[in-house]
N, C-alpha and C. Protein backbone atom coordinates (compact mmCIF):
# COMPACT_ATOMS: atom_id res chain seq x y z
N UNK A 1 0.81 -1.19 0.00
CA UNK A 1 0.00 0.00 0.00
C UNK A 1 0.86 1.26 0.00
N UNK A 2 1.53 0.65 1.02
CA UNK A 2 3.02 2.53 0.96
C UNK A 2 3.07 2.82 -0.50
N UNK A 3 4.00 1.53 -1.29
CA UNK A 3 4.52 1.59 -2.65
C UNK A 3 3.43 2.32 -3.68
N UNK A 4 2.43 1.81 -3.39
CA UNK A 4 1.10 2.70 -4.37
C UNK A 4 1.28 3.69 -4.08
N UNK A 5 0.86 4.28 -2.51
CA UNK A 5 1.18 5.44 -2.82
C UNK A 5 2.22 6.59 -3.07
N UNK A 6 3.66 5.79 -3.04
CA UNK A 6 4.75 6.50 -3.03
C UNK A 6 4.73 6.53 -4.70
N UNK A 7 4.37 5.95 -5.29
CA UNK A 7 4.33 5.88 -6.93
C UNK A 7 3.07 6.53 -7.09
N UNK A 8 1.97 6.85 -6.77
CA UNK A 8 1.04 7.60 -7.08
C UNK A 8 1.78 9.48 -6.64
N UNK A 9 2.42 9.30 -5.60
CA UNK A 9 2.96 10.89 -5.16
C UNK A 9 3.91 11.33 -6.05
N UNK A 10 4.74 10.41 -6.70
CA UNK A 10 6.05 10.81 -7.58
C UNK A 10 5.30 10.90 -8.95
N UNK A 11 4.00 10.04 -9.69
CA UNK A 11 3.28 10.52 -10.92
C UNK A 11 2.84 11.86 -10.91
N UNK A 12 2.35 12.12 -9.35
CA UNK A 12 1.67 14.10 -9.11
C UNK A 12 2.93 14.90 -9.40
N UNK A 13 3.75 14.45 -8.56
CA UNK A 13 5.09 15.67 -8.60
C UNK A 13 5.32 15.56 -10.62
N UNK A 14 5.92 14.29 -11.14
CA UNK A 14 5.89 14.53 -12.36
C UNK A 14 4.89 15.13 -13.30
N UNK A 15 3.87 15.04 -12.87
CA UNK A 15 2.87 16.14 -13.65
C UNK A 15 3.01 17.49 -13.39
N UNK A 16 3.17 17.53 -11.81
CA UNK A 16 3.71 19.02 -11.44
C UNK A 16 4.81 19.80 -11.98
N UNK A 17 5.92 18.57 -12.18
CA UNK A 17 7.32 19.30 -12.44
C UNK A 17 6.46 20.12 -14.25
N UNK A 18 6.08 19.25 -14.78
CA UNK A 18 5.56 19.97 -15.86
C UNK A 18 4.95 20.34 -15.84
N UNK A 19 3.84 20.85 -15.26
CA UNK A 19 2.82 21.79 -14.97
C UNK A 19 3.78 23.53 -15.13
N UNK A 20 4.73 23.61 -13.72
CA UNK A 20 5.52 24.07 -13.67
C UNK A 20 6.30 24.71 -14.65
N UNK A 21 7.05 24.17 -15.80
CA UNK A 21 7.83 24.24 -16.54
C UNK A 21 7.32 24.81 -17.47
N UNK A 22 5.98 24.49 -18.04
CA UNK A 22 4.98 24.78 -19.29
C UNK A 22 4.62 26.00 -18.85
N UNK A 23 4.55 26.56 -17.63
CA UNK A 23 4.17 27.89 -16.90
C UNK A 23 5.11 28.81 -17.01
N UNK A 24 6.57 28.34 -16.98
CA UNK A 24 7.63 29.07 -16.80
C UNK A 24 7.59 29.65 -18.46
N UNK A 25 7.90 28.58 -19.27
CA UNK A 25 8.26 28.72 -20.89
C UNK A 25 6.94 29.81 -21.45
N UNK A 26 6.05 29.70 -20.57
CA UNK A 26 4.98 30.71 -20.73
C UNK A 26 5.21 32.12 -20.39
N UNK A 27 5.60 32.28 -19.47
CA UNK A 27 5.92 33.57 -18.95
C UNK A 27 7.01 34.07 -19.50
N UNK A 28 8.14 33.12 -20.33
CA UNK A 28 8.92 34.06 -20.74
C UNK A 28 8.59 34.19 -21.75
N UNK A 29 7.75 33.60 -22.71
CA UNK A 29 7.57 34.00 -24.43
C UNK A 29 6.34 35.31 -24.27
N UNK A 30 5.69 35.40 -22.73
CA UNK A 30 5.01 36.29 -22.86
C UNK A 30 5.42 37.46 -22.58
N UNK A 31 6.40 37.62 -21.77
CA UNK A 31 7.21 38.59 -21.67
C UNK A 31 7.73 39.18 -22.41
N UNK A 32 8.46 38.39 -23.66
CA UNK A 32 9.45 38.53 -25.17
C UNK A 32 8.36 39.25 -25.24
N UNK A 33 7.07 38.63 -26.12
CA UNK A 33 5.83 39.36 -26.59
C UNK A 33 5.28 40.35 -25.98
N UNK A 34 5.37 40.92 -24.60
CA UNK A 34 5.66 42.17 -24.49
C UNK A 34 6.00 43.53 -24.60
N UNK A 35 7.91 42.99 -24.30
CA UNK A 35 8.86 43.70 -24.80
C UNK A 35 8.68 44.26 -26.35
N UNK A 36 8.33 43.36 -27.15
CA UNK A 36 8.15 43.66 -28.85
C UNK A 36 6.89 44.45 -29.12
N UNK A 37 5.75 43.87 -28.07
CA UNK A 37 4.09 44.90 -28.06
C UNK A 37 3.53 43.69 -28.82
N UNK A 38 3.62 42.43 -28.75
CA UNK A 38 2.67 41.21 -29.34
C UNK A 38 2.06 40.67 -28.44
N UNK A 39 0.98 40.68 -28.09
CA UNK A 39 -0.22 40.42 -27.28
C UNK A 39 0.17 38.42 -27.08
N UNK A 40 1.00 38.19 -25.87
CA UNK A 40 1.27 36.45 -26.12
C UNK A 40 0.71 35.90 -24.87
N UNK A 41 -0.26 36.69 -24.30
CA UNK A 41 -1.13 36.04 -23.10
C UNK A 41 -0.44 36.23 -21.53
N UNK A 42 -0.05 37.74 -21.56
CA UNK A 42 0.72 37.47 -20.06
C UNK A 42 -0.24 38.44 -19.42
N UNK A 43 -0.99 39.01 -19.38
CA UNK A 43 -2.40 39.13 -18.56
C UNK A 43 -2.92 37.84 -18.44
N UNK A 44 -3.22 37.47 -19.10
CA UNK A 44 -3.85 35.92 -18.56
C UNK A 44 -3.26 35.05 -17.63
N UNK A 45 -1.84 34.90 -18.40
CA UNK A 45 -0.69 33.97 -17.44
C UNK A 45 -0.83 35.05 -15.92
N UNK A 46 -0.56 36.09 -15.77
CA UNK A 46 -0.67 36.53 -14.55
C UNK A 46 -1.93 36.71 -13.74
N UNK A 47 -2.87 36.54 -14.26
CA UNK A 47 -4.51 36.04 -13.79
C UNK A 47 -4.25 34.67 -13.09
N UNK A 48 -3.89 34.05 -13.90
CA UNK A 48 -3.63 32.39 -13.25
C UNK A 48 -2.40 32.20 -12.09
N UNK A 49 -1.89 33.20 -12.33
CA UNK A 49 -0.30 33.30 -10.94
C UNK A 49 -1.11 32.95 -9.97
N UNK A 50 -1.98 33.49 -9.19
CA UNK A 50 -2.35 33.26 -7.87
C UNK A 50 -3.45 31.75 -7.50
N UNK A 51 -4.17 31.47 -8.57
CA UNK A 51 -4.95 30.64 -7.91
C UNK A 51 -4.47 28.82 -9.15
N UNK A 52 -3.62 29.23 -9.79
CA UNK A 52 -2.70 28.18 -10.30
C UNK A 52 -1.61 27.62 -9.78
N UNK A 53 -0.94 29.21 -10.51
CA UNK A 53 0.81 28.01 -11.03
C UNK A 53 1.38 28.33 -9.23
N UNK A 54 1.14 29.60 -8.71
CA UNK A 54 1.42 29.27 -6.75
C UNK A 54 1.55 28.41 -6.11
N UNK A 55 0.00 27.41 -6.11
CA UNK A 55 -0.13 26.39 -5.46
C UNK A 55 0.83 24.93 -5.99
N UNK A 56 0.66 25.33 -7.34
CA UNK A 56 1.51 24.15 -8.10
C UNK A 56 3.04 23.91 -8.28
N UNK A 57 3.53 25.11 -7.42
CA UNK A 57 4.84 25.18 -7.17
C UNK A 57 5.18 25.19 -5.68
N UNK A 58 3.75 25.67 -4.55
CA UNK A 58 4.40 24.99 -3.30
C UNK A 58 4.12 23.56 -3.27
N UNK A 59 3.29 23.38 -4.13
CA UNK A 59 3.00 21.50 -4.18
C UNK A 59 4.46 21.07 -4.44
N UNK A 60 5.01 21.71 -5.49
CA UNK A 60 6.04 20.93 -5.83
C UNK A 60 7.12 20.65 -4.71
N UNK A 61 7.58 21.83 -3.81
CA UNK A 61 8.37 21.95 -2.78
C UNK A 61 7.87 20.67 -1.82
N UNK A 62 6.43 20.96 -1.53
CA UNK A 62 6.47 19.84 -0.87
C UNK A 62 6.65 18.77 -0.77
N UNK A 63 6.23 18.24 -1.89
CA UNK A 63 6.07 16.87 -2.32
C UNK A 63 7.57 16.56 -2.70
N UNK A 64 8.83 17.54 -2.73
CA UNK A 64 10.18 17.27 -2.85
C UNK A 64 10.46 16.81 -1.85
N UNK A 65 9.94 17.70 -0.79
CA UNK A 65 10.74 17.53 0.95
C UNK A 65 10.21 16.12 1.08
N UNK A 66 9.01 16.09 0.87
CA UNK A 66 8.53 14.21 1.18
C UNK A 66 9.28 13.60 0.98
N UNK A 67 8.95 13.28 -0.48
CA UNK A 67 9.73 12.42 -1.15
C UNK A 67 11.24 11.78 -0.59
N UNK A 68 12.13 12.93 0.18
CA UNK A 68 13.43 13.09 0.34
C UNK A 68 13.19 12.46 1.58
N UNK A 69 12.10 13.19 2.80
CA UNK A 69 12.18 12.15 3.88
C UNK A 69 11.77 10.93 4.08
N UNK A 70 11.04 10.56 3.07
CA UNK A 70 10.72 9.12 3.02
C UNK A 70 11.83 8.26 2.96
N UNK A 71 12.49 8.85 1.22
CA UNK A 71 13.71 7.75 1.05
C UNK A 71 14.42 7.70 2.29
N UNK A 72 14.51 9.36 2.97
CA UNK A 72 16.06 8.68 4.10
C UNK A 72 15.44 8.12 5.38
N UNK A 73 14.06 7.82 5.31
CA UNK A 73 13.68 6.91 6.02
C UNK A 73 13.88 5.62 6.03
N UNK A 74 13.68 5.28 4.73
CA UNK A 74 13.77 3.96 3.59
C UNK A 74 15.42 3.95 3.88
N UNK A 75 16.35 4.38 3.81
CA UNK A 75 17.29 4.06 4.23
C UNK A 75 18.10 3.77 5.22
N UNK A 76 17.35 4.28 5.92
CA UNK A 76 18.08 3.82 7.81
C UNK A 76 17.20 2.94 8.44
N UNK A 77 15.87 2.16 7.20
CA UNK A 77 15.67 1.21 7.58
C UNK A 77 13.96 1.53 8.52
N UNK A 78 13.79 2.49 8.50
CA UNK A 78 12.60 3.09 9.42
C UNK A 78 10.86 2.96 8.67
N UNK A 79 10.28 2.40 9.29
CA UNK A 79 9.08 2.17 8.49
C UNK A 79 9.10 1.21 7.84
N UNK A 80 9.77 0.07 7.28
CA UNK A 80 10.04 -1.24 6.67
C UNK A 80 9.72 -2.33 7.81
N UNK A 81 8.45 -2.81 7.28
CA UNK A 81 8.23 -3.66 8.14
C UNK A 81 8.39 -5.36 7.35
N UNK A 82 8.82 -6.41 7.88
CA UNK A 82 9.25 -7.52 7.06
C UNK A 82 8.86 -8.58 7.54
């Protein structure tokens, strides 16, 4: 049951990490489009800053720190029951 869900938490973070990333590559082509005066959606992208890509980047933090204390749990042997 752990394993499900330790593989169900690392599929979220991988959707997240790209969630993330697709947000970033967004903000900078909207920015370029800016700078030049081409309308490339960064009112919108910054509409979505707060009740989006925020949460989807402290998700990500978190679900890092997990992740990290699990394994060094998993490694000193803690929570392995046999």
């Amino acid at each position: 049951m752990k394993d499900k869900l330790i593989n169900l938490l690392n599929q979220l973070l991988m959707i997240d990490v790209f969630l993330v990333l697709l947000s970033f590559f967004w903000l900078a082509i909207a920015l370029l489009g800016r700078s030049i005066g081409v309308p490339l959606g960064f009112e919108l992208w910054y509409s979505l800053w707060e009740p989006v890509f925020t949460p989807a980047i402290g998700l990500l933090m978190a679900g890092a720190i997990a992740i990290g204390i699990i394994n060094k749990l998993r490694e000193q042997g803690i929570g392995n029951r046999e």
